[in-house]
Protein backbone atom coordinates (compact mmCIF):
# COMPACT_ATOMS: atom_id res chain seq x y z
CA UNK A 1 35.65 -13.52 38.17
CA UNK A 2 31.90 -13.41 38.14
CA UNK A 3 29.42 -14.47 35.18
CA UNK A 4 28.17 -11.36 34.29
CA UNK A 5 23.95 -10.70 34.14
CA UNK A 6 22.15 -10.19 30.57
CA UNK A 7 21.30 -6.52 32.02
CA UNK A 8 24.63 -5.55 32.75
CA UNK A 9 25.93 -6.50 29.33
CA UNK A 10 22.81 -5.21 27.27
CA UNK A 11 23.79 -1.92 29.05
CA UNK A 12 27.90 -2.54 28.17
CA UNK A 13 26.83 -2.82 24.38
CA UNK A 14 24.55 0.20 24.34
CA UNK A 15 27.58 2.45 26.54
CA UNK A 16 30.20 0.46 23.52
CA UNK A 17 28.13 1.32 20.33
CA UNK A 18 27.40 5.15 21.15
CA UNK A 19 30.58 5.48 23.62
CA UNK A 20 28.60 7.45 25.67
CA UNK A 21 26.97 7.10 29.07
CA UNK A 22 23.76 9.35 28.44
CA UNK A 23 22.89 8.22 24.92
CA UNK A 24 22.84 4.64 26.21
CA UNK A 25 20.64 5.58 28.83
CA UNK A 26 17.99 7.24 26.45
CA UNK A 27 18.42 3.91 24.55
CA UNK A 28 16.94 1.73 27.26
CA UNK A 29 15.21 4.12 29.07
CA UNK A 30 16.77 4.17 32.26
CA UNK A 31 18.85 7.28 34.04
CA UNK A 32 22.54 7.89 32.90
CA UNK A 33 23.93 6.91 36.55
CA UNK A 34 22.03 3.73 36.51
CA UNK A 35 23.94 2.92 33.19
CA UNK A 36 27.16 3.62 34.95
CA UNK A 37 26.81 2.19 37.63
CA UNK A 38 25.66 -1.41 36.19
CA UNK A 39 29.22 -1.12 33.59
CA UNK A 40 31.58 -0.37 36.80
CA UNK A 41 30.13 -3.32 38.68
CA UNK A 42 30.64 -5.18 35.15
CA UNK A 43 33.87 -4.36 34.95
CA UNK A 44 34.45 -5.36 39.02
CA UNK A 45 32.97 -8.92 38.26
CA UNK A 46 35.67 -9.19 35.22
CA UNK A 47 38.40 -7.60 36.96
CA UNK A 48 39.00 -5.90 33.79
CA UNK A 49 38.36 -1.81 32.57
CA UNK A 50 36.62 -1.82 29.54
CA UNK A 51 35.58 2.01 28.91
CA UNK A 52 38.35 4.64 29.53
CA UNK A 53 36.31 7.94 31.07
CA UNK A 54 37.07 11.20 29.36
CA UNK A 55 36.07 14.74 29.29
CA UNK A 56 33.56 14.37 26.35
CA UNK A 57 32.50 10.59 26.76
CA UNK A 58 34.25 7.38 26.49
CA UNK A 59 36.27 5.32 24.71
CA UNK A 60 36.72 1.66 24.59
CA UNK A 61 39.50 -0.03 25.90
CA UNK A 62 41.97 -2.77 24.43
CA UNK A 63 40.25 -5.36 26.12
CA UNK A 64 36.40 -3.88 26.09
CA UNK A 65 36.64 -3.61 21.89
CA UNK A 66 37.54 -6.87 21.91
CA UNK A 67 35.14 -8.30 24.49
CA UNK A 68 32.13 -6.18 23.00
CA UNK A 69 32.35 -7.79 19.52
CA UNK A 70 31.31 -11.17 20.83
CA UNK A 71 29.04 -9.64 23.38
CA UNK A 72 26.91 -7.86 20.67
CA UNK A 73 27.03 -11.00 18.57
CA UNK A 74 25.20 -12.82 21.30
CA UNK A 75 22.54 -10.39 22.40
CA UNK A 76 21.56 -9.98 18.43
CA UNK A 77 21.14 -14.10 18.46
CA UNK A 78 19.42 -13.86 21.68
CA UNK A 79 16.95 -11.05 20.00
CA UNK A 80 16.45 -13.22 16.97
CA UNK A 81 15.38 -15.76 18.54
CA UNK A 82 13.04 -13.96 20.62
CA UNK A 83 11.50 -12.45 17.93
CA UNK A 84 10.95 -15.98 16.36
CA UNK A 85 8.83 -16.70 18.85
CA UNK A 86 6.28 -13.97 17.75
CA UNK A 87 6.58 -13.81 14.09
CA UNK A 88 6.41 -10.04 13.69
CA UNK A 89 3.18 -8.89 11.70
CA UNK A 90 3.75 -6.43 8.71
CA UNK A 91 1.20 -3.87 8.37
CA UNK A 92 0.34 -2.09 5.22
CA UNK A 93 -2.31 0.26 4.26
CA UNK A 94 -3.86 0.96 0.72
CA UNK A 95 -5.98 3.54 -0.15
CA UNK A 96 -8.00 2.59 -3.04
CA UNK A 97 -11.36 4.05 -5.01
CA UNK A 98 -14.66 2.87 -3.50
CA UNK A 99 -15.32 1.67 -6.70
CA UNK A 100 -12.27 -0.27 -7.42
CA UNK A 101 -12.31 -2.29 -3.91
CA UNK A 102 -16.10 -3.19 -4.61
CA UNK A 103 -15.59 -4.86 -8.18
CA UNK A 104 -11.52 -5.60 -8.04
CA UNK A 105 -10.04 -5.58 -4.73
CA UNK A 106 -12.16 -7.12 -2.07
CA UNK A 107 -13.21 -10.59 -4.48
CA UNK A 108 -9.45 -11.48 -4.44
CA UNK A 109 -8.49 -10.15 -0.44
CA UNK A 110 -8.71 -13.35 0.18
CA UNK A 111 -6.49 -14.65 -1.95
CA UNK A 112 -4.09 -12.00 -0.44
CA UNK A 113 -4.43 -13.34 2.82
CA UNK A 114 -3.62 -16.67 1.96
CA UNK A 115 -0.61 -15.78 -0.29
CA UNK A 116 0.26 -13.02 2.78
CA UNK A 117 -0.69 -14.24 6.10
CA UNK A 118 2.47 -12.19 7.79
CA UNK A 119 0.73 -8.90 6.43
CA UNK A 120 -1.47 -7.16 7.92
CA UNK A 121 -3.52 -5.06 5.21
CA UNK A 122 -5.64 -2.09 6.13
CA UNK A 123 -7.58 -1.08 3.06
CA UNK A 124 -9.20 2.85 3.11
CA UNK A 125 -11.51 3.64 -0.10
CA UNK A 126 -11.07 6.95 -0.92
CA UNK A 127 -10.83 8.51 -4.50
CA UNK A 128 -8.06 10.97 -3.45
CA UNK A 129 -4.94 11.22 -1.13
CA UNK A 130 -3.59 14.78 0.00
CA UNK A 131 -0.64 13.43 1.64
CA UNK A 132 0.71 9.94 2.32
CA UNK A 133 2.65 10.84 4.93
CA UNK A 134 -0.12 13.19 6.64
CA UNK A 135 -2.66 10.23 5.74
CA UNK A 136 -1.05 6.79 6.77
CA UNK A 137 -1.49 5.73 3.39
CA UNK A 138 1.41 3.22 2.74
CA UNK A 139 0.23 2.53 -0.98
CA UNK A 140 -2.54 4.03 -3.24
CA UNK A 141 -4.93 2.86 -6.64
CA UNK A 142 -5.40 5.76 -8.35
CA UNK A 143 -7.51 6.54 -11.63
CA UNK A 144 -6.07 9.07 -13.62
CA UNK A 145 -3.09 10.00 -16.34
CA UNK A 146 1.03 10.55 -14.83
CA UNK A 147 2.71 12.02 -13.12
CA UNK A 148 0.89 12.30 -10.07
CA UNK A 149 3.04 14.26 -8.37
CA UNK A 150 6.80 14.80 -7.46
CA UNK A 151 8.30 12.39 -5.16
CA UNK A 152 6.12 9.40 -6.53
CA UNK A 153 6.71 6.27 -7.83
CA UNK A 154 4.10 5.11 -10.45
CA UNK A 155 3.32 1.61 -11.79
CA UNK A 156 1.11 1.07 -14.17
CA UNK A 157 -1.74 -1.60 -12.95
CA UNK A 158 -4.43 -1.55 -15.81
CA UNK A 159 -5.37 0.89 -18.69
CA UNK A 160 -8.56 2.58 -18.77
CA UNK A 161 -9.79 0.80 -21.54
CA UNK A 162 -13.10 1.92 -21.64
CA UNK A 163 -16.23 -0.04 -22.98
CA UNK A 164 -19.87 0.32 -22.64
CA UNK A 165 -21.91 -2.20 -21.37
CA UNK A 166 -25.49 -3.25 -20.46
CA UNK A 167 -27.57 -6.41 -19.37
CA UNK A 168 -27.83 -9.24 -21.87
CA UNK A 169 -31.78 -8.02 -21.76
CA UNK A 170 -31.06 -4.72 -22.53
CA UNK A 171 -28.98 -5.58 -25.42
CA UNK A 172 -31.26 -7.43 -26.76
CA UNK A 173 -34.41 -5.02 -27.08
CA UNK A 174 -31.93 -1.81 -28.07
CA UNK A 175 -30.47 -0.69 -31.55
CA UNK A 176 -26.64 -1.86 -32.12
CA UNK A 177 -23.78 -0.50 -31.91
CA UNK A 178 -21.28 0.26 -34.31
CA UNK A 179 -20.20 3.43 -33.66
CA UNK A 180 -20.29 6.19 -31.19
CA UNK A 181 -23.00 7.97 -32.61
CA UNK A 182 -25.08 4.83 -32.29
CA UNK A 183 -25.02 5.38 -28.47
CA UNK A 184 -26.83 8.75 -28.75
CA UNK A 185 -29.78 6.41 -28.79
CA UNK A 186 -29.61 3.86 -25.67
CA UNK A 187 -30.13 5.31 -21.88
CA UNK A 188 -26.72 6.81 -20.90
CA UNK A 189 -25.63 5.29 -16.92
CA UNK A 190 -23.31 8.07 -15.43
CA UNK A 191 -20.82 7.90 -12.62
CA UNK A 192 -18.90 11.00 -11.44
CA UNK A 193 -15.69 10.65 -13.81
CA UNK A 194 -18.61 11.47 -16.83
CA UNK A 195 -17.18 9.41 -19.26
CA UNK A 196 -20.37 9.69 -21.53
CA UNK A 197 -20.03 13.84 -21.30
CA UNK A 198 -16.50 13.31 -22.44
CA UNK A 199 -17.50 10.86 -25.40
CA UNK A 200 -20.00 13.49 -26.44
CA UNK A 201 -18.39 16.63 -25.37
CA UNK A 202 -18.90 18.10 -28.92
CA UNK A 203 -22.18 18.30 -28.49
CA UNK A 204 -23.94 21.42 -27.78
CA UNK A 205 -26.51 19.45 -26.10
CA UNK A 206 -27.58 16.05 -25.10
CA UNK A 207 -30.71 14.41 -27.05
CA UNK A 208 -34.11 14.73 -25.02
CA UNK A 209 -33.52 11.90 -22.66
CA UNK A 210 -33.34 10.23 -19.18
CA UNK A 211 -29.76 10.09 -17.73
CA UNK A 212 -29.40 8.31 -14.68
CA UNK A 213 -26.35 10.03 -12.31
CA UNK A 214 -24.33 7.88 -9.91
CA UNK A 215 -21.44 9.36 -8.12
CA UNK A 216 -19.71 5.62 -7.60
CA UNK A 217 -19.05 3.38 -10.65
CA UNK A 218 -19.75 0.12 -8.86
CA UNK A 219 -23.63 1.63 -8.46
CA UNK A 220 -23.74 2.67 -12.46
CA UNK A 221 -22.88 -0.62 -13.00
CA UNK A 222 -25.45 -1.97 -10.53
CA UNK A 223 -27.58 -0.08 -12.98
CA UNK A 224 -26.34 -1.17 -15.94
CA UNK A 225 -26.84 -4.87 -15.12
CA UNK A 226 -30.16 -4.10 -13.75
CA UNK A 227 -31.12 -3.26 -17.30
CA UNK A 228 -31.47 0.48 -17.19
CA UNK A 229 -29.26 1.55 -19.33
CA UNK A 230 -25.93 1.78 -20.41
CA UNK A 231 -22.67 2.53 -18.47
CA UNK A 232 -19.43 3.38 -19.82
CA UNK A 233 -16.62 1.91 -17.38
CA UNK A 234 -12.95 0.74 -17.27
CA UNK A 235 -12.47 -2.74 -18.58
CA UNK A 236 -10.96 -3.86 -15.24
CA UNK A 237 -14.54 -3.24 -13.27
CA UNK A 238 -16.15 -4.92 -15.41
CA UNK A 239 -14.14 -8.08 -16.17
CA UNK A 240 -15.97 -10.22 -13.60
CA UNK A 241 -19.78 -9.46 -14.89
CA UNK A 242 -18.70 -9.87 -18.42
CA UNK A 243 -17.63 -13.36 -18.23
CA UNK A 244 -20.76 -14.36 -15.55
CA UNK A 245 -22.61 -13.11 -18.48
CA UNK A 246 -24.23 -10.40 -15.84
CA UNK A 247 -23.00 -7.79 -18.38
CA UNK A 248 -22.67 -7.50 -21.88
CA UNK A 249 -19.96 -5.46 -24.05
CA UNK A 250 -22.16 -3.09 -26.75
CA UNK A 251 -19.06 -0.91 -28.07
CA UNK A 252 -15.34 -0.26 -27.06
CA UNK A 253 -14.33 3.08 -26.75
CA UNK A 254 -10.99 3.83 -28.82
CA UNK A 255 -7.92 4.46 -26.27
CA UNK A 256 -7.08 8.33 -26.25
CA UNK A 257 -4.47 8.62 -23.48
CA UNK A 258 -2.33 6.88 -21.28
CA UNK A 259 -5.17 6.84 -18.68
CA UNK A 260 -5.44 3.54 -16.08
CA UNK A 261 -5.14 2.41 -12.81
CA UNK A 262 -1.73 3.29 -11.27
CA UNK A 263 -0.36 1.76 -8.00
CA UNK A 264 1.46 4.88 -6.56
CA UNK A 265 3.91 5.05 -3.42
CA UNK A 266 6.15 7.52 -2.41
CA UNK A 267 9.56 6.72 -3.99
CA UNK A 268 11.99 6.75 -1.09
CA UNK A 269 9.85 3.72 0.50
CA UNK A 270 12.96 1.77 0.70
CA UNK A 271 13.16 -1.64 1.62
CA UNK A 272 9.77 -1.79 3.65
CA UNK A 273 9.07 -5.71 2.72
CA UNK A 274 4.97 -5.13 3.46
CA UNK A 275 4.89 -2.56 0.89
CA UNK A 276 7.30 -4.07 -1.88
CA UNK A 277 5.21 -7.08 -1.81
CA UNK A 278 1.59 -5.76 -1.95
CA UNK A 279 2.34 -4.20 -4.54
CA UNK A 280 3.99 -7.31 -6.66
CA UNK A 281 0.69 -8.85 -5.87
CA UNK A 282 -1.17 -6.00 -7.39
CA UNK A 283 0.65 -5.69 -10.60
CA UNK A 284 0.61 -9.58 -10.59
CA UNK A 285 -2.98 -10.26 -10.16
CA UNK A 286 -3.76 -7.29 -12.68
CA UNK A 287 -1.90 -9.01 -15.23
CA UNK A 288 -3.19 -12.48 -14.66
C-alpha cells in the first residue's frame, strides 16, 4: 500500500460529500475525468474500492464511508490552520449621512479600529440607500421615523432630540429664549431637513429676515458656531461643540415623534460576524 498525496484525497472528499464525479470537479475546478482518474489511482495505492460506479453517480462503499470520515476531519484541520496563518479580514460597509460621519462617526473611527482591527470598514456618506443589495451597503445610519421598509431590521441609535444652538457670542448679544416664538427674532441657520420651516410651519410667512440655506447640517452648524445665526439640529451632532463650549444650547425643541438615528440592515443578515459587531459598537458608543 502506498501513502496517498493531499491532491488525491482533497479530490476523494469532494467525489464522497456530493457522490458525484462532475460536481466534484466544478468544486475544484478541474475536468470530471481528471477527478476520476486521481480516485481510481487512490483506490490502486490502497488496494481498496471506495466509490461503487452507478448509472446516476456514486455511492460510497463500506470501507470508503468509513475511511472518508477521518479523511475530511484532517483536510478541515489542515485548512484551519492554513487560514491561521492569514487571519482572514472582515469587511463591512456603512452608508451613513454626510453629516452624521463629519460630527459623529469619523471622531471615534479610530476608536473602531482599535476595538476592530480584524474589520475592515468601508464607510459611504450618502443620505439615502435604494437598495442594499444593488448598493453594497452592508449597514446604514438613517435619519428619519420607522419602518423603513419591509425586509429591515431597525435599531434605534439616537432620538432626534432637537435643540437650537448658536456661538457663546451670539448668545450673548441676542434676546432669550423661552419659547418658540422667541426664536422668530434671532437669524434662522437652515440645512435641507428644514427643521425651522417645520417649527414655524403655521405661519403664513416668515418675518422680514436673512435666512442662511445649507443643504448639509455639519455646514449650518459651521455657521452656527461662526456666530451667524442659529441652527436647529439633532442633539447627537451637536454633543461634541456643546461641551468644547464651541456651541451653546438657546432652546430645546419639545419631542413630537419617534424620529432619530436608526442603524438599519436587512433582516436575514444572519450570522455575518463583521456586521453583528459594527453594529454593537454603534448602539454602544451612542449610548455611552
Amino acid at each position: 500500500m502506498r501513502i496517498p498525496n493531499l491532491n488525491s484525497l482533497r479530490m476523494f472528499d469532494a467525489a464522497a460529500r456530493h457522490l458525484n464525479f462532475r460536481l466534484a470537479a466544478e468544486e475544484l475546478h478541474l475536468s470530471q475525468g481528471a477527478v476520476a482518474q486521481q480516485v481510481r489511482r487512490l483506490e490502486a495505492d490502497l488496494g481498496v474500492v471506495l466509490f461503487h460506479r452507478q448509472a446516476r453517480g456514486l455511492a460510497l462503499t463500506d470501507q470508503g464511508r468509513s475511511y472518508h470520515l477521518p479523511v475530511r476531519r484532517a483536510l478541515a484541520l489542515i485548512d484551519g490552520a492554513t487560514r491561521a496563518l492569514h487571519p482572514q479580514v472582515l469587511q463591512v460597509t456603512l452608508s451613513v449621512p454626510p453629516s452624521f460621519a463629519a460630527k459623529w462617526l469619523v471622531p471615534r473611527l479610530a476608536e473602531f479600529a482599535r476595538q476592530h482591527p480584524d474589520i475592515d470598514l468601508q464607510t459611504v456618506a450618502s443620505e439615502s440607500i435604494a437598495s442594499f443589495r444593488n448598493d453594497g451597503v452592508d449597514i446604514a445610519i438613517r435619519q428619519g421615523c420607522p419602518p423603513f421598509g419591509a425586509g429591515l431590521r431597525v435599531d434605534l441609535l439616537a432620538p432626534l432630540d432637537l435643540c437650537a444652538v448658536c456661538s457663546e457670542g451670539y448668545a450673548t448679544e441676542s434676546p432669550a429664549v423661552h419659547a418658540a416664538g422667541d426664536l422668530l427674532r434671532h437669524l434662522p441657520v437652515q440645512d435641507g431637513h428644514r427643521h425651522w420651516d417645520r417649527l414655524f410651519h403655521h405661519l403664513p410667512h416668515w418675518p422680514e429676515q436673512r435666512i442662511l440655506q445649507f443643504n448639509q447640517t455639519a455646514l449650518a452648524l459651521e455657521a452656527a458656531a461662526n456666530g451667524q445665526g442659529v441652527a436647529i439640529a439633532p442633539r447627537i451632532l451637536v454633543e461634541t461643540d456643546l461641551a468644547s463650549g464651541r456651541l451653546v444650547q438657546l432652546w430645546q425643541l419639545p419631542v413630537q415623534d419617534a424620529s432619530g438615528f436608526y442603524v438599519v440592515c436587512p433582516d436575514d443578515a444572519g450570522d455575518k460576524t463583521a456586521q453583528k459587531r459594527l453594529t454593537g459598537w454603534l448602539l454602544a458608543e451612542a449610548g455611552a
